[in-house]
C-alpha atoms as a PDB file:
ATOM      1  CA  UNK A   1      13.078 147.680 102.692  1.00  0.00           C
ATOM      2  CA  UNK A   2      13.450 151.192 104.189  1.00  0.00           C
ATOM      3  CA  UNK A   3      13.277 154.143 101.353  1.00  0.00           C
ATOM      4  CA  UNK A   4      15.283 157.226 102.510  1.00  0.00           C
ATOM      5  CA  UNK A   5      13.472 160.361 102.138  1.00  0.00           C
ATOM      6  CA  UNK A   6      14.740 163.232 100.026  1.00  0.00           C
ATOM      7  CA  UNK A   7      14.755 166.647 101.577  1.00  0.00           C
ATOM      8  CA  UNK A   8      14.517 169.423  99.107  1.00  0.00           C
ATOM      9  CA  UNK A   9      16.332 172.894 100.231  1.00  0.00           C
ATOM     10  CA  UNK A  10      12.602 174.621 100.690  1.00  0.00           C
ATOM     11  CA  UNK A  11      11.574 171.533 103.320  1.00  0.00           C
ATOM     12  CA  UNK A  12      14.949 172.011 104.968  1.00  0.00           C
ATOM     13  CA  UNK A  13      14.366 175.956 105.150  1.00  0.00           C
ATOM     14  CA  UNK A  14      10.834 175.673 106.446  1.00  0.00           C
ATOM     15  CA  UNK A  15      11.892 173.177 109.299  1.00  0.00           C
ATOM     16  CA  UNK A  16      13.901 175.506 110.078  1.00  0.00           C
ATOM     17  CA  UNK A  17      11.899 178.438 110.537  1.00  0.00           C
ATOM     18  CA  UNK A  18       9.479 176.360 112.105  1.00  0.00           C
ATOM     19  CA  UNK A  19      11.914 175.589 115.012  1.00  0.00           C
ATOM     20  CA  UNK A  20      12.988 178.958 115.472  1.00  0.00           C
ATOM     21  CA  UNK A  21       9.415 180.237 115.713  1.00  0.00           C
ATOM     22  CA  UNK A  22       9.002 177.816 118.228  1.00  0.00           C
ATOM     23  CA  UNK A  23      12.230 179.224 119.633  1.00  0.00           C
ATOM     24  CA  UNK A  24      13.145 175.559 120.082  1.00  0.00           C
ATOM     25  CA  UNK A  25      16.844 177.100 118.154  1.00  0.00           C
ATOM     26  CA  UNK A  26      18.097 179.539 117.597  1.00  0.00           C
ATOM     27  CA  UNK A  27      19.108 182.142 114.698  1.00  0.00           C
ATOM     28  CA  UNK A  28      22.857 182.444 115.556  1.00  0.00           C
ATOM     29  CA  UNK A  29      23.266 178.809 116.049  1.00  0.00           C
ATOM     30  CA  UNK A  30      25.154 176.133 113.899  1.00  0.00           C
ATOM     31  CA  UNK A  31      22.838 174.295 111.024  1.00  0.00           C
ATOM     32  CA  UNK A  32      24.226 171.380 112.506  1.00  0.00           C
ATOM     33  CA  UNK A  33      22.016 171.965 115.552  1.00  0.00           C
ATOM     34  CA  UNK A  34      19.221 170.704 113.418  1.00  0.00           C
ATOM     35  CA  UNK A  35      20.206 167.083 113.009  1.00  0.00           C
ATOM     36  CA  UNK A  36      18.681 166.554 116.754  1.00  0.00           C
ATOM     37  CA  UNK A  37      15.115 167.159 114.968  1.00  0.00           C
ATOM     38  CA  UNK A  38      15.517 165.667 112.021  1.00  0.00           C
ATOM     39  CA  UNK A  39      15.853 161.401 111.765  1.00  0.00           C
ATOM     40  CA  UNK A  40      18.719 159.799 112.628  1.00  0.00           C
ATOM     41  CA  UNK A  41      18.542 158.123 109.087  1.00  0.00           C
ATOM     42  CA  UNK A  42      17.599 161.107 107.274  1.00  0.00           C
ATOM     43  CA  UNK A  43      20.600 163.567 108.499  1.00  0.00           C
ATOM     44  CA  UNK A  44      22.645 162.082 105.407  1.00  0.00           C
ATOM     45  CA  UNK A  45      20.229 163.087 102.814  1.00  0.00           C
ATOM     46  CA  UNK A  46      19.721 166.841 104.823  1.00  0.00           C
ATOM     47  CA  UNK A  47      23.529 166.769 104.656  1.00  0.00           C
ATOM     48  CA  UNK A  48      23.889 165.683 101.551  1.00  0.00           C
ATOM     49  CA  UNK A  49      21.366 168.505 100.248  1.00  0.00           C
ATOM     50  CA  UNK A  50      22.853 171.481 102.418  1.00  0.00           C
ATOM     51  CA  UNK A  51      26.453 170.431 100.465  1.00  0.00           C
ATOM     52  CA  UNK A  52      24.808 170.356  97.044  1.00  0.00           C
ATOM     53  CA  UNK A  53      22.959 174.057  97.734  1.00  0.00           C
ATOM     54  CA  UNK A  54      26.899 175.211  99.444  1.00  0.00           C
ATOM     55  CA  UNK A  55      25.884 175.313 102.674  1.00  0.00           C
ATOM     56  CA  UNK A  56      28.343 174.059 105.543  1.00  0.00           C
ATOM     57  CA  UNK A  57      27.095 172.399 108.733  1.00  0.00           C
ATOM     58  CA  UNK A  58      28.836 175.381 111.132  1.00  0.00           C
ATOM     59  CA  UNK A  59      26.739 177.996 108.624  1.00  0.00           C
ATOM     60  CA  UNK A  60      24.629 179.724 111.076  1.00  0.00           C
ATOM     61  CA  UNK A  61      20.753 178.697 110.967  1.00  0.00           C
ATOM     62  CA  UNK A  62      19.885 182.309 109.527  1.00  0.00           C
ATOM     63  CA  UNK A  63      21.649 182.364 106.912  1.00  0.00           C
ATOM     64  CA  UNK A  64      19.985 178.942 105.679  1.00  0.00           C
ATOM     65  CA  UNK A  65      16.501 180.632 106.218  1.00  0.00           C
ATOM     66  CA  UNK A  66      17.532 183.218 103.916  1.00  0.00           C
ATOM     67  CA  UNK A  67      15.082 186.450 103.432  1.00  0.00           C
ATOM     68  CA  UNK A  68      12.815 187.404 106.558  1.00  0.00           C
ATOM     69  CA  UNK A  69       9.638 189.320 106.378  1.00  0.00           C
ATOM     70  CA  UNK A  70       8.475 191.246 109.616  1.00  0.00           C
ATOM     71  CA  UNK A  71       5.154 192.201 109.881  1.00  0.00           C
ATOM     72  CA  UNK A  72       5.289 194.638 112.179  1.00  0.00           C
ATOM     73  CA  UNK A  73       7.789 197.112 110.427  1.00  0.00           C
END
């Protein structure tokens, strides 16, 4: 039997800033757009997560990354 994994808010965040580093998406987009790099079978627990924290799916990916440090200011 399959166990689904649970995605805490902090392992959705970093995936996220991980992708956008990698510039594979971007800031302004949708958190939706994440589901593409995330399991098929996992996107309900993400989702489920994202609705418990009061995030909705057409939230934009920055403000689900929250805070940004710059190192070069």
């Amino acid at each position: 039997m399959l166990q689904s994994l649970s995605y805490s808010i902090d392992f959705i965040q970093d995936e996220a800033r991980q992708l956008v580093q990698k510039g594979a998406v971007g800031r302004q987009q949708p958190i939706y757009t994440l589901c593409k790099y995330i399991p098929a079978r996992e996107w309900a627990s993400v989702e489920a997560e994202l609705e418990t924290r009061g995030f909705l799916l057409r939230d934009r990916i920055s403000d689900l990354m929250g805070r940004e440090d710059w190192d070069n200011d």
